[in-house]
Protein backbone atom coordinates (compact mmCIF):
# COMPACT_ATOMS: atom_id res chain seq x y z
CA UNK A 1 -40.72 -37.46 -16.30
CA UNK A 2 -42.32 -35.11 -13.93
CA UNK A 3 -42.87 -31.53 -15.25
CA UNK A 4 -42.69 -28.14 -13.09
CA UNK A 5 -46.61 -28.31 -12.79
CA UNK A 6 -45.96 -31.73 -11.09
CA UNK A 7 -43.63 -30.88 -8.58
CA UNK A 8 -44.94 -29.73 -5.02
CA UNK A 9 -45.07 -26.31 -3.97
CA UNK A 10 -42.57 -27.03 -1.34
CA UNK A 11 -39.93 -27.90 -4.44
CA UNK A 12 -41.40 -24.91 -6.67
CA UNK A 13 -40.36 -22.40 -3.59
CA UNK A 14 -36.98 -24.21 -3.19
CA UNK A 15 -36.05 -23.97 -7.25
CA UNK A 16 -37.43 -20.32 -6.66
CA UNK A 17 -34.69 -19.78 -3.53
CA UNK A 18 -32.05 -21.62 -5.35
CA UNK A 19 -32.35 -19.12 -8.84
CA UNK A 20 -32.54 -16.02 -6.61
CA UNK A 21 -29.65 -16.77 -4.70
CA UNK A 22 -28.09 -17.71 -7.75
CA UNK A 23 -28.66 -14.21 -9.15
CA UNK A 24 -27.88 -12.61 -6.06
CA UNK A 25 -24.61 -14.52 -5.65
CA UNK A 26 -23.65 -13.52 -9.73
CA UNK A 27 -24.65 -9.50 -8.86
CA UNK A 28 -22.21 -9.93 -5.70
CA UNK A 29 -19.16 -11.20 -7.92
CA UNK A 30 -20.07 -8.40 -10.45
CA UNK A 31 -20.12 -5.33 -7.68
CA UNK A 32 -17.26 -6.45 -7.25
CA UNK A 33 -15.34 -6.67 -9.19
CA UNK A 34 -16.55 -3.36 -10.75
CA UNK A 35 -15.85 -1.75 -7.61
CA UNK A 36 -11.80 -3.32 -7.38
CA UNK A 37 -11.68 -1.92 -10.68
CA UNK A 38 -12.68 1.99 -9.90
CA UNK A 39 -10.91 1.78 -6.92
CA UNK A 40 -7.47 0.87 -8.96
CA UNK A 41 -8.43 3.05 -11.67
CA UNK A 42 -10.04 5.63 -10.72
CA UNK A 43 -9.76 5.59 -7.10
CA UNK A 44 -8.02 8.68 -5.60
CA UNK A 45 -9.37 10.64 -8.65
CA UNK A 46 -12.77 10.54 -6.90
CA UNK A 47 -12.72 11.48 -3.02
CA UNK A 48 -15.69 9.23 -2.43
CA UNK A 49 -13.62 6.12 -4.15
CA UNK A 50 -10.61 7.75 -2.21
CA UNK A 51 -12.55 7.50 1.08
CA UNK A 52 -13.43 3.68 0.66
CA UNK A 53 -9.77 2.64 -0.05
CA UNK A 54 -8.98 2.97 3.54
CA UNK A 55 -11.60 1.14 4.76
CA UNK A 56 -10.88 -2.36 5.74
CA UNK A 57 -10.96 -4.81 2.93
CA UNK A 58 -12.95 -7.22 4.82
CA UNK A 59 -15.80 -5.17 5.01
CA UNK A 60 -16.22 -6.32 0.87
CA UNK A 61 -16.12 -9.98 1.93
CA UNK A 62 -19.68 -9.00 4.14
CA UNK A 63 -22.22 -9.76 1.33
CA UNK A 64 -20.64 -12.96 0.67
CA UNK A 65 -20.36 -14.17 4.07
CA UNK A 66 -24.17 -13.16 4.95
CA UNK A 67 -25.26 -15.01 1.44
CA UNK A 68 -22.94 -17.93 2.51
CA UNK A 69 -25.04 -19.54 5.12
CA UNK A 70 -28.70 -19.59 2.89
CA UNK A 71 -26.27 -20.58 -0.10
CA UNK A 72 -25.20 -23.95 1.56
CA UNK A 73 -29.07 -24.77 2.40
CA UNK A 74 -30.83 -23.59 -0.68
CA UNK A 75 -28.16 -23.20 -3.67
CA UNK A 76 -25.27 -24.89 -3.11
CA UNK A 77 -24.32 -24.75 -7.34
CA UNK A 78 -23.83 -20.62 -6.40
CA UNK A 79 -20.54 -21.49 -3.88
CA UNK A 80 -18.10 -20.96 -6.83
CA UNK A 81 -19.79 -17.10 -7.37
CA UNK A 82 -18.81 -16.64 -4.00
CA UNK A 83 -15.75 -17.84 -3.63
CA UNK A 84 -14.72 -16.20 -6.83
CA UNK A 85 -15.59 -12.93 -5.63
CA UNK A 86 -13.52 -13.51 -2.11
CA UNK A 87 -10.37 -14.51 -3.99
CA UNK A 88 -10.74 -11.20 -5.78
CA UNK A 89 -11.02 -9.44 -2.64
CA UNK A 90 -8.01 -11.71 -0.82
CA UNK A 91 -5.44 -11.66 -4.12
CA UNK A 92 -5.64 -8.76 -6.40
CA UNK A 93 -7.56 -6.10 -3.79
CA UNK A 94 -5.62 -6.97 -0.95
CA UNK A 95 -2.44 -7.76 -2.41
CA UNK A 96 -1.53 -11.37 -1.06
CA UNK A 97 1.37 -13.43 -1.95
CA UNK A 98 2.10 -16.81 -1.48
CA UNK A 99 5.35 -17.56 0.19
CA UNK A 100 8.40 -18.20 -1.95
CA UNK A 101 11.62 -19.47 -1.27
CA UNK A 102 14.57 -16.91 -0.42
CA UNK A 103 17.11 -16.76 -3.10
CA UNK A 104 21.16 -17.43 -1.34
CA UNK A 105 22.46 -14.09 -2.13
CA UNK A 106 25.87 -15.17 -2.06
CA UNK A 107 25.28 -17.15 -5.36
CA UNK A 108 23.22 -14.18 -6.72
CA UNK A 109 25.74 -13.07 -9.70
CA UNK A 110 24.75 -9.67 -9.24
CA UNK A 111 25.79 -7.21 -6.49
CA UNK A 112 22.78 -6.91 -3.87
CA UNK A 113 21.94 -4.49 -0.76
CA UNK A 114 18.95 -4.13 1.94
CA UNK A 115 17.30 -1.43 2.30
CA UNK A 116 14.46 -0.58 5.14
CA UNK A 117 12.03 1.88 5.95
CA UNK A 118 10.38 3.39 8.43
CA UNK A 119 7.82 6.22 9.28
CA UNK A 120 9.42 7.23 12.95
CA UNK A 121 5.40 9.44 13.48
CA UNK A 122 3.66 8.11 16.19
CA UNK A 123 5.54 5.46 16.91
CA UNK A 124 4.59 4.98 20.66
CA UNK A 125 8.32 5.04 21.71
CA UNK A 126 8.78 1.68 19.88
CA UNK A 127 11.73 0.93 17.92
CA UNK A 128 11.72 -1.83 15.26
CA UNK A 129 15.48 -2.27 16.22
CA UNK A 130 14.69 -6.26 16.93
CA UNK A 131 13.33 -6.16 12.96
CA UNK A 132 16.45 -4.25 11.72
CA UNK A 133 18.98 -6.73 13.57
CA UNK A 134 17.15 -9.65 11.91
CA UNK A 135 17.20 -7.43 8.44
CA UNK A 136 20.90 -5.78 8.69
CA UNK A 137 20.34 -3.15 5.98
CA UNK A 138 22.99 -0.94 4.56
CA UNK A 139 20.29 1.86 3.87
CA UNK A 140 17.91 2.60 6.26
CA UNK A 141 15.25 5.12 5.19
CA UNK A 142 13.39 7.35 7.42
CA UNK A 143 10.83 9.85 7.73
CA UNK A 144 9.44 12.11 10.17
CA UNK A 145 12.94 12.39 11.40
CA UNK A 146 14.00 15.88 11.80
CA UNK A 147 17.23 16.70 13.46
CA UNK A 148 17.41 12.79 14.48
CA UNK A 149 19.99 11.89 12.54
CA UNK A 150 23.19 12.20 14.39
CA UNK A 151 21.81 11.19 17.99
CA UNK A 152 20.19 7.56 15.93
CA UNK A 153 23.95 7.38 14.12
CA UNK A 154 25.63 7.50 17.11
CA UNK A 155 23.43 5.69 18.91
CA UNK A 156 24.83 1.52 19.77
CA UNK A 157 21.29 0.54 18.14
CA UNK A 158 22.14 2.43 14.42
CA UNK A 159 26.03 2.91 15.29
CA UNK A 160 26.52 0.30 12.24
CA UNK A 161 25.91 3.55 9.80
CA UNK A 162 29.24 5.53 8.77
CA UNK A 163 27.51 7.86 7.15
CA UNK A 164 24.29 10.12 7.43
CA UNK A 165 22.38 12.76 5.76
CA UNK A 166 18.92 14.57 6.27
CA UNK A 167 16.96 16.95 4.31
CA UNK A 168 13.92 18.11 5.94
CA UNK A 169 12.10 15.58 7.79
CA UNK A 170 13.60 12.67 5.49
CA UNK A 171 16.69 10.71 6.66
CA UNK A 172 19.16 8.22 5.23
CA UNK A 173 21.46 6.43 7.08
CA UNK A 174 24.23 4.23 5.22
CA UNK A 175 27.05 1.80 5.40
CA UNK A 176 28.51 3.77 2.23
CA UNK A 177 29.24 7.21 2.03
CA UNK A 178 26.65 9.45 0.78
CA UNK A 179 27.38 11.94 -2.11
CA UNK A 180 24.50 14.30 -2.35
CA UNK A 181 21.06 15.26 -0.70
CA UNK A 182 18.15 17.82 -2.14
CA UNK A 183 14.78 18.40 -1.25
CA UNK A 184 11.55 17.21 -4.05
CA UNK A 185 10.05 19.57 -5.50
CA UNK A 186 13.21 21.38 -6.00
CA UNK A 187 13.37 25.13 -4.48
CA UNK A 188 10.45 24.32 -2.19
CA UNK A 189 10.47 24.50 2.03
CA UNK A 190 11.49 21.18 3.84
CA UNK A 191 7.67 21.50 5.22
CA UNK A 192 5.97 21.56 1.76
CA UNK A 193 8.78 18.80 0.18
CA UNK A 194 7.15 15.55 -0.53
CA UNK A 195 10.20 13.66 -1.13
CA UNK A 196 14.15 13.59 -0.18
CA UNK A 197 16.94 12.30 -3.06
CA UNK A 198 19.92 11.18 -2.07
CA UNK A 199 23.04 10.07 -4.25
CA UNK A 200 24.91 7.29 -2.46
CA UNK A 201 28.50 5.83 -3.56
CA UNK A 202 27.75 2.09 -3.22
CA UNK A 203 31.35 0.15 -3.39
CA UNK A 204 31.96 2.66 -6.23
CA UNK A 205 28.68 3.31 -8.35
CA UNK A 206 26.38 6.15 -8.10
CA UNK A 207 22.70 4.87 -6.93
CA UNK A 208 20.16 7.45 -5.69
CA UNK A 209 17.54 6.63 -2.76
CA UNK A 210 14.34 8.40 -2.44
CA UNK A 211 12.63 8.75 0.46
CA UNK A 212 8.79 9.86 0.25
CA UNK A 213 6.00 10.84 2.59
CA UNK A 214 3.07 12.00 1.00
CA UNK A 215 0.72 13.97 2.77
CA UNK A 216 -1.70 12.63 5.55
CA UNK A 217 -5.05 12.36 4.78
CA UNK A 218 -6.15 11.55 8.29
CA UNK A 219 -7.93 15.12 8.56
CA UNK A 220 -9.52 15.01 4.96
CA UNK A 221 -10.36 11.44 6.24
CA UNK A 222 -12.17 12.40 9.17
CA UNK A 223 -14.28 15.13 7.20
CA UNK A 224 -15.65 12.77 4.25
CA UNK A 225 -16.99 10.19 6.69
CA UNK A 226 -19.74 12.87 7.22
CA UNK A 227 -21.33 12.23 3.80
CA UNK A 228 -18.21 12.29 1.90
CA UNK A 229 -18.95 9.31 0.27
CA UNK A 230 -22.30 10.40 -1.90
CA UNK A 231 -20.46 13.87 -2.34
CA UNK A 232 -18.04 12.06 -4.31
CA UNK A 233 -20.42 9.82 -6.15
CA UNK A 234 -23.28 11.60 -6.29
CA UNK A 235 -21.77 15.24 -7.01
CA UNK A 236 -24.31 16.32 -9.73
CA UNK A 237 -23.32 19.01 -11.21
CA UNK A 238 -25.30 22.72 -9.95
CA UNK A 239 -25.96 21.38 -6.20
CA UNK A 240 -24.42 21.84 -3.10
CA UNK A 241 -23.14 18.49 -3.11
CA UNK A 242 -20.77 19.89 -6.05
CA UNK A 243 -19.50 22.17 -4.17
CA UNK A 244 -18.45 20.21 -1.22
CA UNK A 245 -17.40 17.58 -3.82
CA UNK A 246 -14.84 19.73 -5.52
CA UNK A 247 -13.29 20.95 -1.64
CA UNK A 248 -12.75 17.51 -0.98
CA UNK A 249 -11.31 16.65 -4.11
CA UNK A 250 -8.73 19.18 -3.94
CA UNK A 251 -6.73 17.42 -1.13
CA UNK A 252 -6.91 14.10 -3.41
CA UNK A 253 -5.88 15.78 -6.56
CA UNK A 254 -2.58 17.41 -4.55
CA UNK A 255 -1.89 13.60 -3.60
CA UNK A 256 -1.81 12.57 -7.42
CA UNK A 257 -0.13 15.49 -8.78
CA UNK A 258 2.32 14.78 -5.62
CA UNK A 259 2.74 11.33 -6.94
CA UNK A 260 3.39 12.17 -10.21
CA UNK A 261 6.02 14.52 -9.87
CA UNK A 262 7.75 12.07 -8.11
CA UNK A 263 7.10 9.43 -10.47
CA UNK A 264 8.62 11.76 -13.35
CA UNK A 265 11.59 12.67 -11.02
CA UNK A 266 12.58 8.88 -10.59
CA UNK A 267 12.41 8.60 -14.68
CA UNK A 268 14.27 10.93 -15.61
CA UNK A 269 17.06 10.25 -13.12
CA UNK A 270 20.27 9.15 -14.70
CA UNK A 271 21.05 6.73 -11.91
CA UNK A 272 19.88 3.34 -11.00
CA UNK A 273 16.99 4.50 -8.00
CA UNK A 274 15.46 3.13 -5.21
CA UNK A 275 12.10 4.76 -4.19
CA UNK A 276 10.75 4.07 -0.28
CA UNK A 277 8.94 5.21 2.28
CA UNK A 278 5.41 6.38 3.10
CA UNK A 279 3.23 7.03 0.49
CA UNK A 280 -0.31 7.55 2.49
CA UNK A 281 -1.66 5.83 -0.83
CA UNK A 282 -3.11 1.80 0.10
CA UNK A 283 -2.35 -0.62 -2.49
CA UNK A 284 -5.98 -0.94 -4.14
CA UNK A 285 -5.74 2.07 -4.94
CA UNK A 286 -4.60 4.05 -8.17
CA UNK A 287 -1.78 6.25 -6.85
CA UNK A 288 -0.04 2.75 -5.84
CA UNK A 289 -0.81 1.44 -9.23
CA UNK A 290 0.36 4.12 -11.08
CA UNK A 291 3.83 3.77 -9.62
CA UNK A 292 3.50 -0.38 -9.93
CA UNK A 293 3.09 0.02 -13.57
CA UNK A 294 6.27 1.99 -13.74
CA UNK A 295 8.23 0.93 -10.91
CA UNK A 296 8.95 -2.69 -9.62
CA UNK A 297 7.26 -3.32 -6.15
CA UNK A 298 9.27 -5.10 -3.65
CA UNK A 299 6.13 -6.89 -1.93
CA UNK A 300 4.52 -7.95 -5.07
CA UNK A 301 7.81 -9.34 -6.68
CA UNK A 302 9.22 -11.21 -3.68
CA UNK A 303 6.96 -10.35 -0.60
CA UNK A 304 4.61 -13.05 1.23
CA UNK A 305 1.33 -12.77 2.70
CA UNK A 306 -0.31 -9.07 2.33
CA UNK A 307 2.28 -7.17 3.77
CA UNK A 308 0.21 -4.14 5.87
CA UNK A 309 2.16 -1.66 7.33
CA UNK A 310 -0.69 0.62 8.74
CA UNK A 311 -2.13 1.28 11.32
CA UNK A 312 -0.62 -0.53 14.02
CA UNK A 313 -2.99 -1.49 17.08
CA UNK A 314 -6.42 -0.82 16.04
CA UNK A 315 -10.00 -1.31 17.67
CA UNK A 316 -11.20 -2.02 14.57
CA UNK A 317 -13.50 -4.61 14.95
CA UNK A 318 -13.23 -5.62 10.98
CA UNK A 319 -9.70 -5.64 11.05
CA UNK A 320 -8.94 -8.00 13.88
CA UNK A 321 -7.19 -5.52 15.98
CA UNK A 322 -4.18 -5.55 13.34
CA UNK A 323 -3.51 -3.11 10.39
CA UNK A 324 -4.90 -3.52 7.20
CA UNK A 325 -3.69 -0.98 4.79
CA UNK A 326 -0.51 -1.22 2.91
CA UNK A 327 1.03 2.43 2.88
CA UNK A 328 4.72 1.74 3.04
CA UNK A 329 6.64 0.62 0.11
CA UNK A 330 9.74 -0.09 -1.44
CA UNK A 331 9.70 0.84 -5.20
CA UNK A 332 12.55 0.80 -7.96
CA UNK A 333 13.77 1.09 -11.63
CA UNK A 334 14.25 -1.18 -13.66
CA UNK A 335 17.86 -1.49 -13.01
CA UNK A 336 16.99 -3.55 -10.00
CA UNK A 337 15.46 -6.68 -9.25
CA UNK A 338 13.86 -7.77 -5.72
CA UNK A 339 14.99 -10.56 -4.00
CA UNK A 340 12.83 -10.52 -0.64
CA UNK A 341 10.63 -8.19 0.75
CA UNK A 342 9.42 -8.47 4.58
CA UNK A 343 7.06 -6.28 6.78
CA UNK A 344 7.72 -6.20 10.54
CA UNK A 345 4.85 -8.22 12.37
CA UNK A 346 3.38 -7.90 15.39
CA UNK A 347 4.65 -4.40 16.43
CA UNK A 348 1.78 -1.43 17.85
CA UNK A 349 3.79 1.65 16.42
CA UNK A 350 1.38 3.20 13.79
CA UNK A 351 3.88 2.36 10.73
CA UNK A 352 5.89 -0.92 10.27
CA UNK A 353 9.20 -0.97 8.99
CA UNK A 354 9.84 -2.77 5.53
CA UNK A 355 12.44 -4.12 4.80
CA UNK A 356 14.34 -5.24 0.88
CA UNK A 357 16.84 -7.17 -0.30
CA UNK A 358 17.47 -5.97 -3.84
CA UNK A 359 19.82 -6.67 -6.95
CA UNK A 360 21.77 -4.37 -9.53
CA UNK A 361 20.84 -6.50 -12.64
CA UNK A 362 21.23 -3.50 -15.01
CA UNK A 363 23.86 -1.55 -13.94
């Protein structure tokens, strides 16, 4: 048998390649995963972790596609480090679901509706009118719709609704006539509300329908890109990078507390509730997994594929000129179950509507 001192340097350089690419390929899978982790855990809790969950999600599959090409030549064995670490990035970080099979609602035993929503902001003079035809919801949410509600009710694209509410920039129109409307936080200005709740009689019981929009951080955004980042990692403590640190942070820490109170709202409502609408909060991050580990989540109980709603047409050269974040959701108690979930495609209006067919299994 031939020992190492045997083999030629040629081979010696090659087993040499092959361990450090082997190494390199295991410290890839690790930064990884430690970095999906902060980012759900921690993530708007720290602006810098904050400012890298609305980045595009490809950008993490980089390292593995530059180590991909020397891996096939020199260290083959290191392919399932890599691919390990892009299913993390392509399933848990950005959310995709297979496709499943639509349940026939009219052998569902319990009573189901469809509700959709839509961000009207910047929306290009676009309508996703084609996607609510195909959808027919009895509730359709929206937001960024002040004083819109009567000219889209009476309107022969929403004339469908009998009824229709608004309270501040949040709208709700419905097949079934709507009890109640009040602003969230309670007693505050329909420009400082986060959230709308309305009480709806649905063929005789109570449900309430929130609709939220959480602050933009497009501003806040644009600011941290200038060093942001290291602020929010590297804010020692005594330094000017503190300082800046801690104004940043105070946007994020509005977004949480924001989050919560609605989160605490929804719990302690008496009625069955259904929570939609734009959050400004992606899905890796930890605002969206605080409310998935108290809510159900329409896309990840009966969505398919990653569902993005945001932005719409994009230059983006790492997001292939589509969106890539997943703001817009449809959330709700555990009274309900979801039965489908869909995200309008192919549309250039900077929100897509989304669209659920859900199920009063716990009345």
């Amino acid at each position: 048998m031939a020992t190492s001192s045997d083999r030629s340097p040629t081979a010696r350089r090659s087993g040499r390649a092959a361990r450090f690419l082997a190494v390199l390929a295991l410290i890839h899978l690790l930064l990884t995963l430690a970095l999906l982790l902060a980012l759900r855990h921690v993530g708007e809790a720290n602006h810098g972790l904050a400012l890298l969950l609305f980045a595009p999600p490809t950008l993490w599959l980089l390292p593995g596609l530059l180590l991909l090409p020397v891996t096939l030549i020199w260290s083959w064995r290191s392919l399932p480090l890599l691919a390990a670490a892009a299913l993390l990035v392509l399933g848990p970080f950005m959310g995709w679901q297979p496709e499943r099979e639509a349940p026939d609602a009219t052998s569902y035993a319990a009573p189901s509706l469809t509700l959709m929503t839509w961000n009207r902001g910047q929306h290009g003079g676009q309508s996703p009118i084609d996607f609510k035809r195909r959808q027919q919801p009895e509730l359709l949410v929206l937001q960024e719709s002040v004083l819109r509600e009567r000219a889209l009710a009476q309107s022969s694209d929403y004339g469908d609704y009998t009824a229709y509410q608004s309270a501040g920039e949040h709208t709700l129109l419905s097949k079934f006539p709507i009890l109640e409307s009040s602003l969230l936080p309670a007693g505050t200005s329909s420009r400082q509300a986060r959230a709308a709740r309305f009480v709806v009689d649905w063929n005789g019981r109570r449900i309430a329908v929130y609709s939220v929009h959480l602050r933009t951080p497009r501003d806040v955004l644009l600011g941290q890109w200038r060093g942001g980042l290291f602020y929010g990692l590297l804010g020692f403590p005594g330094t000017s990078w503190a300082e800046r640190s801690a104004q940043y942070q105070v946007f994020w820490d509005g977004q949480l507390t924001d989050a919560r109170m609605i989160l605490d709202a929804v719990r302690q409502d008496p009625l069955p509730a259904l929570i939609a609408g734009d959050f400004n909060s992606p899905h890796t991050g930890h605002i969206r997994h605080l409310l998935a580990c108290n809510l159900g989540d329409a896309h990840a109980e009966a969505g398919a594929g990653f569902g993005f709603t945001f932005p719409g047409k994009t230059r983006n050269p790492f997001s292939a000129g589509g969106p890539w974040l997943r703001i817009d959701y449809v959330f709700f108690t555990r009274h309900w179950s979801a039965m489908t979930c869909t995200t309008e495609a192919e549309r250039a209006s900077q929100h897509r509507a989304v669209a659920a067919r859900l199920a009063l299994t716990a009345p």
